[in-house]
C-alpha atoms as a PDB file:
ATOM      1  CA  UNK A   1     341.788 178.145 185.961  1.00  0.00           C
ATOM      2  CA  UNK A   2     345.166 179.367 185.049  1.00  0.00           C
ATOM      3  CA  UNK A   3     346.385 182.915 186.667  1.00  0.00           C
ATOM      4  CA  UNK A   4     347.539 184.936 184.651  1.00  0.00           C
ATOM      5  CA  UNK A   5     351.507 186.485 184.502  1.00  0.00           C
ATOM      6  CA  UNK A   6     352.097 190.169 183.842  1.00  0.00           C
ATOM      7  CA  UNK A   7     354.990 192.768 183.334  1.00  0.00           C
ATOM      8  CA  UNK A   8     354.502 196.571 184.735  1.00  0.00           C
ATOM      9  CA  UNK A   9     356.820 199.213 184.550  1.00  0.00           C
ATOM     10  CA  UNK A  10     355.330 201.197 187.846  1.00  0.00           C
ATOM     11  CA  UNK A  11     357.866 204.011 187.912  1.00  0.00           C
ATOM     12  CA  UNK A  12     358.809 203.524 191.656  1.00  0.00           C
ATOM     13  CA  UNK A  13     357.013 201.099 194.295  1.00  0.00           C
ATOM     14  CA  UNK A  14     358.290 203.364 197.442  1.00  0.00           C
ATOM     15  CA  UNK A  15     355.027 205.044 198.406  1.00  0.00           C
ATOM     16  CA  UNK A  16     352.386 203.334 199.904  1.00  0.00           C
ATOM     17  CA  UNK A  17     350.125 204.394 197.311  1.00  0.00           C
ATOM     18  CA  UNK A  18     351.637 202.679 194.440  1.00  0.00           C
ATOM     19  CA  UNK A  19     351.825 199.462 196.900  1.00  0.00           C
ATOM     20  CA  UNK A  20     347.794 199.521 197.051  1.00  0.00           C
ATOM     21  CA  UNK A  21     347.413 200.372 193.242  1.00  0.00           C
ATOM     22  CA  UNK A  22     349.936 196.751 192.235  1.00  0.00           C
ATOM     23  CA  UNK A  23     348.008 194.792 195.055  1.00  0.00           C
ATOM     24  CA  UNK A  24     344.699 195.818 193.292  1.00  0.00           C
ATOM     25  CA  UNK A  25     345.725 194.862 189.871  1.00  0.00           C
ATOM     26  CA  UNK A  26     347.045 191.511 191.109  1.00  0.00           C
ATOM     27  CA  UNK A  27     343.964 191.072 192.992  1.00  0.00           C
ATOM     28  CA  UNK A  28     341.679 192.591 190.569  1.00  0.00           C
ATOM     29  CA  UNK A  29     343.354 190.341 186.947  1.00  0.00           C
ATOM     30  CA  UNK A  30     343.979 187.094 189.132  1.00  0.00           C
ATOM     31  CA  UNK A  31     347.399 187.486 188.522  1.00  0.00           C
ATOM     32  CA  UNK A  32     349.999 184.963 189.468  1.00  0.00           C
ATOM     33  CA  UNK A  33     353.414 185.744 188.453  1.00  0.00           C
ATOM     34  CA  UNK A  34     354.573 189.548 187.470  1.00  0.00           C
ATOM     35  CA  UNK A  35     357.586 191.332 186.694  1.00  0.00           C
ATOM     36  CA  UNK A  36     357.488 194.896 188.655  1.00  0.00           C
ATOM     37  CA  UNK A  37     360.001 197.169 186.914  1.00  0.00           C
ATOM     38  CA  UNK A  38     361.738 200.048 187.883  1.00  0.00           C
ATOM     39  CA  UNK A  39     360.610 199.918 191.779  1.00  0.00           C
ATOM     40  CA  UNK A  40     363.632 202.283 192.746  1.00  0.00           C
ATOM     41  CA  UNK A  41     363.565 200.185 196.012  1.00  0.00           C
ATOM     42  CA  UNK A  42     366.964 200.310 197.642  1.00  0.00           C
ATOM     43  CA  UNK A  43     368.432 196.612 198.584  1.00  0.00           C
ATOM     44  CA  UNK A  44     368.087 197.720 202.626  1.00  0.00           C
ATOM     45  CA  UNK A  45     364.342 198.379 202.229  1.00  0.00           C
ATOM     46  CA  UNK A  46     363.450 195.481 199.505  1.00  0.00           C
ATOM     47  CA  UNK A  47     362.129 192.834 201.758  1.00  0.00           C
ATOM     48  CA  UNK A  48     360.337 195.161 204.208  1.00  0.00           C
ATOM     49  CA  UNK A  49     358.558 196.637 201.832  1.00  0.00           C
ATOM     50  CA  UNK A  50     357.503 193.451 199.982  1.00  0.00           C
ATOM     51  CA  UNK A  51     355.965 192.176 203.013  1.00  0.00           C
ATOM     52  CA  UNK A  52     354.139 194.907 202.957  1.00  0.00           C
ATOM     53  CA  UNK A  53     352.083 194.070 199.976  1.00  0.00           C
ATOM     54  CA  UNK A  54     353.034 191.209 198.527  1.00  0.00           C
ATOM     55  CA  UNK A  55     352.078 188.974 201.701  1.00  0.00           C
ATOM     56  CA  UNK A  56     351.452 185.422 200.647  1.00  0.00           C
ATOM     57  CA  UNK A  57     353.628 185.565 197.624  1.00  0.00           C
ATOM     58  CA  UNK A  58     357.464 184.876 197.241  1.00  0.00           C
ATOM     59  CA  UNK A  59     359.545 187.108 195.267  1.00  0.00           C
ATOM     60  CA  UNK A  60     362.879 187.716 194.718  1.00  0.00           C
ATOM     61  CA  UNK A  61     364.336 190.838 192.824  1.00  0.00           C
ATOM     62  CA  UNK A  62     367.800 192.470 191.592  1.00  0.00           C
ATOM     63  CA  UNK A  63     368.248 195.221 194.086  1.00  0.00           C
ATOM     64  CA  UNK A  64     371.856 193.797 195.172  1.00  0.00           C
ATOM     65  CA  UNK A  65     373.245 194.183 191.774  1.00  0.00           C
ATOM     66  CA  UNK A  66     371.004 197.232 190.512  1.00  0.00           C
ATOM     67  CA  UNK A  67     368.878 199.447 192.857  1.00  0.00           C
ATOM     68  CA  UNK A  68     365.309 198.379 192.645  1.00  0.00           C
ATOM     69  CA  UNK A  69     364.992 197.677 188.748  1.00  0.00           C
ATOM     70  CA  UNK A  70     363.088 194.262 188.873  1.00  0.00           C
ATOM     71  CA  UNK A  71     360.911 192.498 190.904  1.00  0.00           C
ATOM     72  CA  UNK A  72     359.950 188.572 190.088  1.00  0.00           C
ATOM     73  CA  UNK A  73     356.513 187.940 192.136  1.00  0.00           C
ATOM     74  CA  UNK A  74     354.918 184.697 192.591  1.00  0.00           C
ATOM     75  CA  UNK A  75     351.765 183.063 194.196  1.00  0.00           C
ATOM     76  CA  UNK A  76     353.149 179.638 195.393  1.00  0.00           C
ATOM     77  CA  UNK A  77     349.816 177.970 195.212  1.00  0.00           C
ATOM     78  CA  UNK A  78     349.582 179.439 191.092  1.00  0.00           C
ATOM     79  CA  UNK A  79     353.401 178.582 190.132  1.00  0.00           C
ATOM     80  CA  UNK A  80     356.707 176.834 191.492  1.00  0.00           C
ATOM     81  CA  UNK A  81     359.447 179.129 190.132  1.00  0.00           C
ATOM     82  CA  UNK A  82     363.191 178.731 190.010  1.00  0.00           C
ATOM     83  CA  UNK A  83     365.624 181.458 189.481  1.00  0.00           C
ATOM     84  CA  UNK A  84     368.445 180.695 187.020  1.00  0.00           C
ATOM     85  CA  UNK A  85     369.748 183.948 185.973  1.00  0.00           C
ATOM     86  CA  UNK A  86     369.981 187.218 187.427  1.00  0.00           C
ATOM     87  CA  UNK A  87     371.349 190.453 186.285  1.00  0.00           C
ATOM     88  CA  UNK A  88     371.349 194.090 185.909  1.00  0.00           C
ATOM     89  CA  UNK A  89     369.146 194.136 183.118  1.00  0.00           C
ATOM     90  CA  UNK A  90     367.042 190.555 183.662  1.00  0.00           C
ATOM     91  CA  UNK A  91     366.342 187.712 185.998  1.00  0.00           C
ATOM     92  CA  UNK A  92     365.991 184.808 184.061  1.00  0.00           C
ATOM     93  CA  UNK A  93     363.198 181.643 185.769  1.00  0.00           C
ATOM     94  CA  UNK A  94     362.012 178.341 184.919  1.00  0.00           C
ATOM     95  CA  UNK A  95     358.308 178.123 186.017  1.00  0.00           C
ATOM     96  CA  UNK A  96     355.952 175.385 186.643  1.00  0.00           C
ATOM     97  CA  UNK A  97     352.004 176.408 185.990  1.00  0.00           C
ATOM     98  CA  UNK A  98     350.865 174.141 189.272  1.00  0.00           C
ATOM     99  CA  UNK A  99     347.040 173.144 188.074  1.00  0.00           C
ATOM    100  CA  UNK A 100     348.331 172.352 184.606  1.00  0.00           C
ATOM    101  CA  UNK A 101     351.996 171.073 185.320  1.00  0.00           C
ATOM    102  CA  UNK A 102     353.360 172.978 182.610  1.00  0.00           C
ATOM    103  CA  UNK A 103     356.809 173.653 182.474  1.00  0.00           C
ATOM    104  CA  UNK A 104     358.170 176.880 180.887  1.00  0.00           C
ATOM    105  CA  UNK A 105     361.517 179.507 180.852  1.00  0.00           C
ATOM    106  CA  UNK A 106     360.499 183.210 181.502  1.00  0.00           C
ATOM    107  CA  UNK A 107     362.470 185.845 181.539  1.00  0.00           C
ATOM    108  CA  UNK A 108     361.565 188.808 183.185  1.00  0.00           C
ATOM    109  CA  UNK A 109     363.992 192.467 181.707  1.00  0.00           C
ATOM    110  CA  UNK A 110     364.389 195.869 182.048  1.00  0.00           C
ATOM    111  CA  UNK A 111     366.602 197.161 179.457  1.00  0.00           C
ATOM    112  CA  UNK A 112     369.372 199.999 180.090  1.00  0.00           C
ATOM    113  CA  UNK A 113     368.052 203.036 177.858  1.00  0.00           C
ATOM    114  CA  UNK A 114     371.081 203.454 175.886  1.00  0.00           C
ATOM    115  CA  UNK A 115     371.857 201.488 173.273  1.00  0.00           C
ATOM    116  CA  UNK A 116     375.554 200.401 174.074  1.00  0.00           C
ATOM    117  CA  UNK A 117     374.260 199.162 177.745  1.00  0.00           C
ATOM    118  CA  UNK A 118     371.892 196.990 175.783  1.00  0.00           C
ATOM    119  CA  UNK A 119     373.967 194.836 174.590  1.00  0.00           C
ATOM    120  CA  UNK A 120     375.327 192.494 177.054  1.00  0.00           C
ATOM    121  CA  UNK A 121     371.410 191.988 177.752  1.00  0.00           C
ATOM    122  CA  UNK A 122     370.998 190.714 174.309  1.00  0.00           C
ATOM    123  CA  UNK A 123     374.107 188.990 174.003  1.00  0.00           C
ATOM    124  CA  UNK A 124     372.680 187.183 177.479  1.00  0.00           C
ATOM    125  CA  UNK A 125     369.255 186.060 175.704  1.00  0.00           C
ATOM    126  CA  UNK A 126     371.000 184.758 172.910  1.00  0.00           C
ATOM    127  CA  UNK A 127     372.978 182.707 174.649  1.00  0.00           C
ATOM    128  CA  UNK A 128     369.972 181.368 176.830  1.00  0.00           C
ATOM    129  CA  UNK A 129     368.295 180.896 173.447  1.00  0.00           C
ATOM    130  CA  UNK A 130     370.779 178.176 172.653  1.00  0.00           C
ATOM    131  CA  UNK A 131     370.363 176.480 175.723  1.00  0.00           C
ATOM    132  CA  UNK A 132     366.167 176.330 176.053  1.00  0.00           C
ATOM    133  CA  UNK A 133     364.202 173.479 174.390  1.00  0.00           C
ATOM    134  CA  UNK A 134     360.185 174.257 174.733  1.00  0.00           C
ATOM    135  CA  UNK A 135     358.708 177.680 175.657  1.00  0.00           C
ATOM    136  CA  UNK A 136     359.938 180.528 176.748  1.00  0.00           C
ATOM    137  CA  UNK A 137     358.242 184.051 177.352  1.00  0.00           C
ATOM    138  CA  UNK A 138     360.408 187.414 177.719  1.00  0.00           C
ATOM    139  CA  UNK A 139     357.694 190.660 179.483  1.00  0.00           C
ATOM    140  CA  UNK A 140     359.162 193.448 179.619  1.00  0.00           C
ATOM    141  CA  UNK A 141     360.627 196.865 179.166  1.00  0.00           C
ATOM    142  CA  UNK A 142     362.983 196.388 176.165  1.00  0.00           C
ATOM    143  CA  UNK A 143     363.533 200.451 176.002  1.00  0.00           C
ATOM    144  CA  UNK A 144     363.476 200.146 171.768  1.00  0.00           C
ATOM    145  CA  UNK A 145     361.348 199.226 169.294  1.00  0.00           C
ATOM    146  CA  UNK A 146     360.835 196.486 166.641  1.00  0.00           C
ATOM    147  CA  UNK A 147     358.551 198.723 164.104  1.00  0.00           C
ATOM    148  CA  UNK A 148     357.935 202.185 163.262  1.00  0.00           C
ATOM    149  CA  UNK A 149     354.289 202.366 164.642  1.00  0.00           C
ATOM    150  CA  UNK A 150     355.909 201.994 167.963  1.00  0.00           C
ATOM    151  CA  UNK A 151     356.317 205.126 168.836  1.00  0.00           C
ATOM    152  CA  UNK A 152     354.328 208.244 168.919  1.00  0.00           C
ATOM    153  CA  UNK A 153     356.221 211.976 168.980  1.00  0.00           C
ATOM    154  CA  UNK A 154     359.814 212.004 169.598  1.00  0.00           C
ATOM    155  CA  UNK A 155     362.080 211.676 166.497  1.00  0.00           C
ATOM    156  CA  UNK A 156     361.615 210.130 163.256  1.00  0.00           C
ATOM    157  CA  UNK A 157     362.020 206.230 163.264  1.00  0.00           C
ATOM    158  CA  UNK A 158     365.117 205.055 161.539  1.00  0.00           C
ATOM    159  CA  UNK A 159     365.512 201.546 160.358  1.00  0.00           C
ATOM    160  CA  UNK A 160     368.757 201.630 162.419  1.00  0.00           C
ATOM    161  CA  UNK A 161     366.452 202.238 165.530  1.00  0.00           C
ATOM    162  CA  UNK A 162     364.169 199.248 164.523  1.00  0.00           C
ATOM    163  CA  UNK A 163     367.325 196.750 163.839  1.00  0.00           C
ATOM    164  CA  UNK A 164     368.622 196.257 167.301  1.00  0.00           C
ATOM    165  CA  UNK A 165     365.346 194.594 168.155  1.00  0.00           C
ATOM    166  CA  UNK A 166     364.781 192.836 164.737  1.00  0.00           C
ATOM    167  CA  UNK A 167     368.585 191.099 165.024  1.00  0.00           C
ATOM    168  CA  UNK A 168     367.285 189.598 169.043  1.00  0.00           C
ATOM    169  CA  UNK A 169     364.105 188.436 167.713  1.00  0.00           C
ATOM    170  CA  UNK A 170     366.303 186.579 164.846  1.00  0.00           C
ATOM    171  CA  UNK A 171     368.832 185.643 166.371  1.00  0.00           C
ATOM    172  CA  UNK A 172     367.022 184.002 169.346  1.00  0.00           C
ATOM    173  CA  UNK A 173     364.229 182.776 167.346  1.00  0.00           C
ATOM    174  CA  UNK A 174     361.234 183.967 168.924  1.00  0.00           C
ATOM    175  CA  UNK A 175     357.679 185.737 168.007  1.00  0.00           C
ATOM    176  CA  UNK A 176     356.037 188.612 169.138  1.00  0.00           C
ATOM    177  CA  UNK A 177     352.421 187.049 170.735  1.00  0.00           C
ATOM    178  CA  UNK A 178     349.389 189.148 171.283  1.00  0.00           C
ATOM    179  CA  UNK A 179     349.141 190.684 174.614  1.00  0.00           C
ATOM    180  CA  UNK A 180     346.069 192.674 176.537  1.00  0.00           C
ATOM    181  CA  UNK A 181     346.140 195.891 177.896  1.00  0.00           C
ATOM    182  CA  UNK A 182     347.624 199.133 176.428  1.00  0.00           C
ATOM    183  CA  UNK A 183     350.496 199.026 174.437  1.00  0.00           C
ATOM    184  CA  UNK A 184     352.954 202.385 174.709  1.00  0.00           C
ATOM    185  CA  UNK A 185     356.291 201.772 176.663  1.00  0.00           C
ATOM    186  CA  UNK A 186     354.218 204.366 179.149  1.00  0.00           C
ATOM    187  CA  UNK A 187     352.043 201.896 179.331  1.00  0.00           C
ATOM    188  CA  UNK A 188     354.656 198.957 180.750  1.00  0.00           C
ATOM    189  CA  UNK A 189     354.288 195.964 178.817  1.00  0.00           C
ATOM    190  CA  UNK A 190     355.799 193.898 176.108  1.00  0.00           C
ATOM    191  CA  UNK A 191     355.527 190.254 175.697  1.00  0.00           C
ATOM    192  CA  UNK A 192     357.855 187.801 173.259  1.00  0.00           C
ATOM    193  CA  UNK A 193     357.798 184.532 173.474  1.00  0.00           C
ATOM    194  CA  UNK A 194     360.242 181.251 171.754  1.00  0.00           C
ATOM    195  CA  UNK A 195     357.233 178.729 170.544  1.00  0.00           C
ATOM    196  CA  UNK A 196     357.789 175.183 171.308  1.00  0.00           C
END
């Protein structure tokens, strides 16, 4: 069987707490490969504290160029992963499924909240776009929307706030795939993925 790969915003990963609550859920969804964003877990304290829970697994994360916004996880008997990219606002993998021998590009991001910051993050996926032949999956927290009914409360949906994430999904030619779990950015996840 296949484990699965996941993307959770947890809101900080500092307290022990939290630590028990992500080993459960990768215990608990046989879980092989997850994005952890926004851990808040200073570059000095990264690797102690993923020993901590993550024992077994490798992992790498962006703490040296942004403090503690994402985490890349991996079981090493579930998938053979590669880091090609890393930024700010993404680290970018190629990924081998080990049972199956499948061969795939994920990207794992955390967008800046504010639009202008955004943009070198989408100017970055389009240019991997260009270079990727086969699949590719992008999880995570792209901090806007791609329709109306994706937000509840707030203010009023404009089609300018919709059009920032309609132009990536064009321009880097990929489809929105059905995901489990809940859906609201409170609730962490967001899946895309460029069909081979």
């Amino acid at each position: 069987p296949m484990s699965l790969i996941a993307s959770w915003n947890v809101r900080g990963l500092n307290w022990p707490n939290k630590q028990e609550d992500v080993t459960l859920f990768l215990q608990q969804n046989d879980i092989g490969l997850v994005g952890l964003l926004e851990t808040k877990i200073r570059h000095q304290n990264a690797d102690a504290i993923a020993s901590t829970f993550l024992r077994g697994w490798h992992w790498t994360h962006n703490c040296d160029i942004s403090n503690g916004r994402i985490w890349v996880a991996w079981k090493p008997s579930s998938y053979h992963l590669s880091i090609l990219e890393r930024s700010d606002q993404y680290i970018h993998c190629s990924a081998t499924q080990i049972t199956t021998n499948k061969h795939f590009h994920i990207t794992f991001l955390y967008a800046h909240n504010r639009e202008a910051q955004r943009q070198p993050l989408w100017n970055a996926l389009h240019h991997l776009s260009l270079s990727i032949s086969g699949a590719w999956c992008i999880l995570g927290d792209f901090n806007t929307i791609l329709s109306k009914n994706e937000r509840i409360g707030g203010n009023e949906v404009t089609d300018h706030d919709i059009q920032e994430l309609s132009n990536l999904v064009l321009n880097c030619d990929v489809h929105e795939l059905s995901s489990s779990g809940a859906f609201f950015t409170w609730t962490n996840k967001t899946i895309w993925s460029k069909l081979d």
